[in-house]
Protein backbone atom coordinates (compact mmCIF):
# COMPACT_ATOMS: atom_id res chain seq x y z
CA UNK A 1 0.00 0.00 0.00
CA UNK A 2 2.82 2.53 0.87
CA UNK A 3 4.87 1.94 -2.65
CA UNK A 4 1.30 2.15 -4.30
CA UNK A 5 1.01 5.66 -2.38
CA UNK A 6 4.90 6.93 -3.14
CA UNK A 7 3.98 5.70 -6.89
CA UNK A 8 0.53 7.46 -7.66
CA UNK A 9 1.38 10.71 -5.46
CA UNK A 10 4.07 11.86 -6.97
CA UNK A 11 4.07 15.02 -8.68
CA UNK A 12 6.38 18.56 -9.09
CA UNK A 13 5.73 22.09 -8.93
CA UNK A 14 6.88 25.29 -9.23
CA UNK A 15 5.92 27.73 -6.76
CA UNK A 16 7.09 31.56 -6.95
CA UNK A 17 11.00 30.67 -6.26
CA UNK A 18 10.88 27.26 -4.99
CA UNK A 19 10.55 23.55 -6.42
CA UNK A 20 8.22 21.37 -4.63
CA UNK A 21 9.11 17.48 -4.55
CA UNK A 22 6.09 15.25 -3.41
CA UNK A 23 6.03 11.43 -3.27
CA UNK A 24 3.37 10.19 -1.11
CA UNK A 25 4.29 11.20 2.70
CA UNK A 26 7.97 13.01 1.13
CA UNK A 27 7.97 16.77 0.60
CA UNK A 28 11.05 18.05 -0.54
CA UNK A 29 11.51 21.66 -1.07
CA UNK A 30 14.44 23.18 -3.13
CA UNK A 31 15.49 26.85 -4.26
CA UNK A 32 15.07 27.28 -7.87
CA UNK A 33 17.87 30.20 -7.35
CA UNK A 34 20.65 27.41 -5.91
CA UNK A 35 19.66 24.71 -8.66
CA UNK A 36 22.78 24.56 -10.60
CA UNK A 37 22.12 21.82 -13.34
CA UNK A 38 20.11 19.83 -15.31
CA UNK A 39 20.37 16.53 -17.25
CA UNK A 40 18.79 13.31 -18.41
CA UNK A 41 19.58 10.36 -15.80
CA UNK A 42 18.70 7.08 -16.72
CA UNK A 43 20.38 5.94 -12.92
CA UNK A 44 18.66 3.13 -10.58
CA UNK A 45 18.67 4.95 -7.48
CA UNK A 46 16.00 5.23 -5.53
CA UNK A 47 13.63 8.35 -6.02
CA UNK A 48 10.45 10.12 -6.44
CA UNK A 49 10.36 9.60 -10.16
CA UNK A 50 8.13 7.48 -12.30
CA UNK A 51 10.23 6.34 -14.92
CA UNK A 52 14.04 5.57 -15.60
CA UNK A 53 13.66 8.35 -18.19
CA UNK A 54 14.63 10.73 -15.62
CA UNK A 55 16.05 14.19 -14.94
CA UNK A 56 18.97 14.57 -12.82
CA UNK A 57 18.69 18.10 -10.53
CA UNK A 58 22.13 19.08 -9.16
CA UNK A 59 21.31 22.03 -6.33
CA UNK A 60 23.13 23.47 -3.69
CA UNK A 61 26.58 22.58 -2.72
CA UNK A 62 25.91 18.87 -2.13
CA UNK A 63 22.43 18.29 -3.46
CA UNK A 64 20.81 15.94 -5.90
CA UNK A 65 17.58 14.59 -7.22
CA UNK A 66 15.89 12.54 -9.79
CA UNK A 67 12.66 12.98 -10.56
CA UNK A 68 10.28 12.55 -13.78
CA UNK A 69 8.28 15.58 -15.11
CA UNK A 70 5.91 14.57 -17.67
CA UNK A 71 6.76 17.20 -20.27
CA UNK A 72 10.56 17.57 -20.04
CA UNK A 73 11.34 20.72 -21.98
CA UNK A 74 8.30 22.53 -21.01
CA UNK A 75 9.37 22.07 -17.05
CA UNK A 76 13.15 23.20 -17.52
CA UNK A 77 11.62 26.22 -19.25
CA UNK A 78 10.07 26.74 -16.98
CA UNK A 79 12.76 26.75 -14.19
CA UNK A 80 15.11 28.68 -16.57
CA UNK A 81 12.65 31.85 -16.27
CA UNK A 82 13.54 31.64 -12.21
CA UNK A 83 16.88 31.00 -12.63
CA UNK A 84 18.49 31.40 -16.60
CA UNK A 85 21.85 30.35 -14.84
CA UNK A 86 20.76 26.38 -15.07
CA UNK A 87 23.14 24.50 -17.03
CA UNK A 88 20.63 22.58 -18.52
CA UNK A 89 21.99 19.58 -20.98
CA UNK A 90 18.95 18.09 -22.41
């Protein structure tokens, strides 16, 4: 029942300067202004992404994430009008 929740609650948004992360019970919030890359991942960790078709976020000075936006180009748009510093390598 839990993976089942993790799985069907996930979802991403953008609000004013900040990223919201949600999978199930896990809220992660991250600083569009300290997100310093993105790329395509296809890695096996664990994470609140649907897919292995995935988008590695590199923020902060240690931070990463993988996660799975459903249109891919429209969300690092998106995130570039916040911050146009993302190195983004689509």
């Amino acid at each position: 029942m839990f993976i089942l929740w993790l799985w069907f609650a996930a979802y991403y948004e953008i609000n004013d300067n900040q990223l919201l992360i949600v999978a199930g019970p896990i809220k992660k919030k991250i600083e569009i202004k300290e997100i310093k890359s993105i790329r395509p991942s296809r890695s096996i960790l664990s994470s609140p992404a649907l897919s292995m078709k995935r988008l590695e976020i590199l923020y902060g000075k240690w931070g990463m994430v993988l996660i799975y936006p459903k249109n891919q180009e429209n969300f690092c748009k998106n995130l570039l009008k916040i911050n146009p510093m993302i190195d983004v390598n689509m």
